[in-house]
Protein backbone atom coordinates (compact mmCIF):
# COMPACT_ATOMS: atom_id res chain seq x y z
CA UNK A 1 -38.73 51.67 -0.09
CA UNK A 2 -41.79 49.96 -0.69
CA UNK A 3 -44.71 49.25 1.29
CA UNK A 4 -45.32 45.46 1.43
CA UNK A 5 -49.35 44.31 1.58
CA UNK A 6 -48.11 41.50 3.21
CA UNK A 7 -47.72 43.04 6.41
CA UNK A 8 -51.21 44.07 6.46
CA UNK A 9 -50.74 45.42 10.24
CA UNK A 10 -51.19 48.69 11.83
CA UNK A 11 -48.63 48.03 14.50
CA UNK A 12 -46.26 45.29 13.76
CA UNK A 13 -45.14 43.05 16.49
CA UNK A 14 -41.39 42.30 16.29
CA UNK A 15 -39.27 39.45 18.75
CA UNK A 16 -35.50 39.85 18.76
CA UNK A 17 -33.89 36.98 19.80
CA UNK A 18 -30.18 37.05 20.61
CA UNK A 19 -30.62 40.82 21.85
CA UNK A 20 -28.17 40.72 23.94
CA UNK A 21 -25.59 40.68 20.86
CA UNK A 22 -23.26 43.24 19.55
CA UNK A 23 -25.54 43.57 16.45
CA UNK A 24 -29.00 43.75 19.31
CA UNK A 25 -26.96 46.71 21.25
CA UNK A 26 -27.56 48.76 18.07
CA UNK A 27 -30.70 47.45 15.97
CA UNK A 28 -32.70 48.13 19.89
CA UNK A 29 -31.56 51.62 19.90
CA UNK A 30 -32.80 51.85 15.86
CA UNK A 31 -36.21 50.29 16.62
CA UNK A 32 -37.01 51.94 19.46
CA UNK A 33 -36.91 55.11 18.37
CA UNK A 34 -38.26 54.56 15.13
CA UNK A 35 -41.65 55.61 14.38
CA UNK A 36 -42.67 53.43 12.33
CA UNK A 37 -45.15 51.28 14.07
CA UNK A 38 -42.90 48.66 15.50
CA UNK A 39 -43.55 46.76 19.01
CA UNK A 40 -40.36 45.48 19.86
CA UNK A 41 -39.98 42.10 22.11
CA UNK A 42 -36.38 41.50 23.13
CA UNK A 43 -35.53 38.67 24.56
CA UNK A 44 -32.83 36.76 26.39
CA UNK A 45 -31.88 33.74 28.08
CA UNK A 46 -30.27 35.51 30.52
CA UNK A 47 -31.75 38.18 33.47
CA UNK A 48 -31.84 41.91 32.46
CA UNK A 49 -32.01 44.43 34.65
CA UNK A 50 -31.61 47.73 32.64
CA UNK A 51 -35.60 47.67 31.85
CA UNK A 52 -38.71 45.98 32.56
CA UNK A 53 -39.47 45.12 28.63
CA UNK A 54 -37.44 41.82 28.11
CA UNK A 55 -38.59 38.23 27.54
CA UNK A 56 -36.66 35.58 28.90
CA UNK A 57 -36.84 32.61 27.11
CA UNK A 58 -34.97 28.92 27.61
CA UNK A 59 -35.27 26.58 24.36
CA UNK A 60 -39.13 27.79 22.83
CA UNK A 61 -40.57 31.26 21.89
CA UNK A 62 -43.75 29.61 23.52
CA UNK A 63 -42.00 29.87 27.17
CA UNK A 64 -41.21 33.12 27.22
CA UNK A 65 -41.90 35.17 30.45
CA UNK A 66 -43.51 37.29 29.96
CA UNK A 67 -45.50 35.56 27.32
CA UNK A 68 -46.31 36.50 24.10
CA UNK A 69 -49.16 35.85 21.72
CA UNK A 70 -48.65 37.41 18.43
CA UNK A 71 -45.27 38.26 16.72
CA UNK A 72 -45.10 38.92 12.62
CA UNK A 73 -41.45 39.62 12.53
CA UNK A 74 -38.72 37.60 14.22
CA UNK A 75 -34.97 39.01 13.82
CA UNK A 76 -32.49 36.47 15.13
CA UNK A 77 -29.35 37.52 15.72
CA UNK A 78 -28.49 34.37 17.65
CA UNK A 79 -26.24 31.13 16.21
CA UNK A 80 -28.02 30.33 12.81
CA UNK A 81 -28.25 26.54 13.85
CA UNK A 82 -30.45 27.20 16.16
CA UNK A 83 -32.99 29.13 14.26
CA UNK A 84 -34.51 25.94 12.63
CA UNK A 85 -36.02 24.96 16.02
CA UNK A 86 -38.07 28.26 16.41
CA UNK A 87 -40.12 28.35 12.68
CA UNK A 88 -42.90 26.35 14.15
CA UNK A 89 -43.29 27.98 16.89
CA UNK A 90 -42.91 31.00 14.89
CA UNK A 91 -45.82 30.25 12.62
CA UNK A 92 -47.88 29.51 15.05
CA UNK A 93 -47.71 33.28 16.78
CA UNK A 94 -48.78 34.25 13.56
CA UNK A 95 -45.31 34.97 11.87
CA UNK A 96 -44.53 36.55 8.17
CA UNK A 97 -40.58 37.62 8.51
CA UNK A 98 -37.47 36.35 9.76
CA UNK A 99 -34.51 38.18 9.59
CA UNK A 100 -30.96 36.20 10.17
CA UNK A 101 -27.13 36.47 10.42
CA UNK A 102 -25.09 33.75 8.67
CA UNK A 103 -21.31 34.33 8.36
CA UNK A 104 -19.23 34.31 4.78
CA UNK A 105 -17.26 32.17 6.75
CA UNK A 106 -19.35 29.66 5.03
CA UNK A 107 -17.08 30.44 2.04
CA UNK A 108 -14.08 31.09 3.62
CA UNK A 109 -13.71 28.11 5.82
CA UNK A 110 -15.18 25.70 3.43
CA UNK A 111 -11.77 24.38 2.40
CA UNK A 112 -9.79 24.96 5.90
CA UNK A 113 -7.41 22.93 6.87
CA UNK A 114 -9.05 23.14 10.01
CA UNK A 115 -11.18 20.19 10.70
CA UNK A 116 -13.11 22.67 13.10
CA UNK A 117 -13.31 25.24 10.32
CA UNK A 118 -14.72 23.27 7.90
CA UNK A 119 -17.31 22.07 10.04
CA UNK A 120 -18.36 25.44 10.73
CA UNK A 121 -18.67 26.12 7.01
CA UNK A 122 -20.68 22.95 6.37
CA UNK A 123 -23.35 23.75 9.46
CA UNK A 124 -23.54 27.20 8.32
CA UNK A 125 -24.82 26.37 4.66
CA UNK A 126 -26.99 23.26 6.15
CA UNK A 127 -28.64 25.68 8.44
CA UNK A 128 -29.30 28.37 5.71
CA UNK A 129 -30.83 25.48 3.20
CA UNK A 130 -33.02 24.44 5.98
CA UNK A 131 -34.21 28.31 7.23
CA UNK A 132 -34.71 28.80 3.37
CA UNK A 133 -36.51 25.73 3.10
CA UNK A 134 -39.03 25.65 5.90
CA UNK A 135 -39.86 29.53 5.67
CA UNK A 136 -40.64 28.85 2.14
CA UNK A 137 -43.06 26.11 3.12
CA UNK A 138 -45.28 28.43 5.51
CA UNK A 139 -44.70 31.44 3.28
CA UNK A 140 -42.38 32.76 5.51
CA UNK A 141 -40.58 35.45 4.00
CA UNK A 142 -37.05 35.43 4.61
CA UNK A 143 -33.88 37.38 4.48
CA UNK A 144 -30.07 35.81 5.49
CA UNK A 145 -27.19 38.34 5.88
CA UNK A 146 -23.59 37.10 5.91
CA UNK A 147 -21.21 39.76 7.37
CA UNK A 148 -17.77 39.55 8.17
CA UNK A 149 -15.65 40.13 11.03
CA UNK A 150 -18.20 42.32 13.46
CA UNK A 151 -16.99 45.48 15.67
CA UNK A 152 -18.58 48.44 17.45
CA UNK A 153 -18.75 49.85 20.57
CA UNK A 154 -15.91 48.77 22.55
CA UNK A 155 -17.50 45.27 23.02
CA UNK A 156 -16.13 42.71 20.16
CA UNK A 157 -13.18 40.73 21.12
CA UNK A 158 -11.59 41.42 18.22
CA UNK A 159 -11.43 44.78 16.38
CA UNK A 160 -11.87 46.30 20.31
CA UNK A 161 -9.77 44.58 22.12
CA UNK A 162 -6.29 44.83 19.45
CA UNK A 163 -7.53 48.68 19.64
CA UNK A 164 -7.32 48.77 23.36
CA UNK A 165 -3.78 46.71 23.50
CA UNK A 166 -2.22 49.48 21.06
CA UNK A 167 -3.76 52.32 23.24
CA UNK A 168 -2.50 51.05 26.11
CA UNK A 169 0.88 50.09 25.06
CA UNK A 170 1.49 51.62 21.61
CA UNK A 171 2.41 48.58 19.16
CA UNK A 172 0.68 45.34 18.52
CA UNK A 173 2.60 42.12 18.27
CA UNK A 174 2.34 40.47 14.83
CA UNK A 175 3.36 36.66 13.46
CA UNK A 176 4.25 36.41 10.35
CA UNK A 177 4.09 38.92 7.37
CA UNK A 178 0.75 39.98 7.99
CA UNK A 179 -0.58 38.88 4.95
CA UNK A 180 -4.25 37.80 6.20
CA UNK A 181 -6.66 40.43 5.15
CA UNK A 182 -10.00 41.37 6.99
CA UNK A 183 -12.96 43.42 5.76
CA UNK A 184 -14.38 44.47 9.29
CA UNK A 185 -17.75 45.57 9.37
CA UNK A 186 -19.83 47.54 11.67
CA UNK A 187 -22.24 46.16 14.09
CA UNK A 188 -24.82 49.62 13.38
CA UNK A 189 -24.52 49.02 10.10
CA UNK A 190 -25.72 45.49 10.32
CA UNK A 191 -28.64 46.78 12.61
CA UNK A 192 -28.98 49.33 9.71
CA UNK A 193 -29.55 46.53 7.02
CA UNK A 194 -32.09 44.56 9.39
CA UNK A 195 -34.40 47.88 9.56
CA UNK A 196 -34.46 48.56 6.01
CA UNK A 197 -35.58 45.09 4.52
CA UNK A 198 -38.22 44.39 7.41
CA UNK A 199 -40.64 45.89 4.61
CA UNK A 200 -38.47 45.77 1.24
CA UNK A 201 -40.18 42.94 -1.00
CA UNK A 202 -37.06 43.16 -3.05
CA UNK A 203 -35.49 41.18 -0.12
CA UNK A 204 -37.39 38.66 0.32
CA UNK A 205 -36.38 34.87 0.16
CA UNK A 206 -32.67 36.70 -0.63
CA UNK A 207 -29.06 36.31 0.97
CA UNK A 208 -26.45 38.74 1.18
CA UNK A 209 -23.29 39.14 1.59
CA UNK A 210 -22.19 42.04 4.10
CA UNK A 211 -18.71 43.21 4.19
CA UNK A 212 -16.78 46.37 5.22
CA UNK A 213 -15.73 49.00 3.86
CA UNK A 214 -11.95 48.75 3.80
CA UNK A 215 -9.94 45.61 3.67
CA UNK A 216 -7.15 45.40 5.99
CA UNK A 217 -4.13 43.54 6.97
């Protein structure tokens, strides 16, 4: 993997927001150990109490306690929509990545027949035309991943929680044939992906499409 000049930094300051996620649980345990050179800055909207490095934040990077006053890499693993609001403030801590989940439901739900659905679709791709857009602008360099349906640990509420019901009482109900198909993909494998393009010039200003292994029913 190459080393990128532009992340001329010994140490490289990195703010996770939305690290409270599935995807967080795993990518925090991958930074920190890493030795690489990576400060990591979690933060969350929410109290933690597990340890004494977290920033909590409301609706700006800039509020964060405690504050911060450099980041070059921000990894959002929260809603895309609301990733927009943050490039500014980004920029102005002196930011060169982002790192961000999409969904292929983008695809998949464009032509729902879910009114709902579709609307998801249609804010997914505005959201990823405006990311693209203003990182461009600031020379940002940017990198969108769209997985599919996300599992690990014991803490989705999907994948998980049909494994515990069939544990527990040895069958899962099913309507209908069973002819919808899934390609469920691992949450440490998404945390995998974010840690090998923070540096990868081959990713920048690129999407991709992340999908598991094995396609089931």
């Amino acid at each position: 993997m190459p080393t990128v000049e532009h992340f001329n930094e010994s140490r490289l300051d990195i703010i996770i927001t939305g690290a409270t996620s599935l995807i967080g649980y795993f990518l925090l345990q991958r930074l920190l150990v890493s030795s690489t050179g990576y400060s990591v800055k979690p933060f969350s909207r929410s109290q933690q109490t597990k340890t004494g490095n977290w920033h909590l934040y409301k609706n700006s990077l800039l509020n964060a306690t405690p504050q911060i006053a450099h980041a070059d890499i921000l990894i959002h693993l929260g809603p895309l929509k609301v990733l927009p609001e943050y490039i500014d403030e980004f920029e102005s801590l002196g930011g060169q990545r982002v790192i961000a989940f999409s969904s292929t439901s983008r695809f998949s739900k464009l032509q729902s027949g879910t009114p709902s659905e579709r609307d998801m679709a249609e804010e997914l791709i505005a959201a990823e035309q405006t990311i693209a857009d203003e990182c461009e602008k600031r020379n940002i360099k940017w990198t969108l991943f769209r997985p599919t349906l996300i599992y690990g640990a014991g803490l989705d509420k999907n994948i998980s929680s049909i494994t515990r019901f069939i544990k527990r009482f040895g069958f899962f109900p099913l309507v209908g044939n069973g002819s919808g198909l899934r390609q469920p993909v691992h949450a440490d494998d998404l945390a995998a992906a974010c840690v090998m393009v923070i540096k990868n010039e081959k990713t920048f200003n690129q999407s991709y499409d992340l999908i598991g292994g094995e396609t089931l029913r």
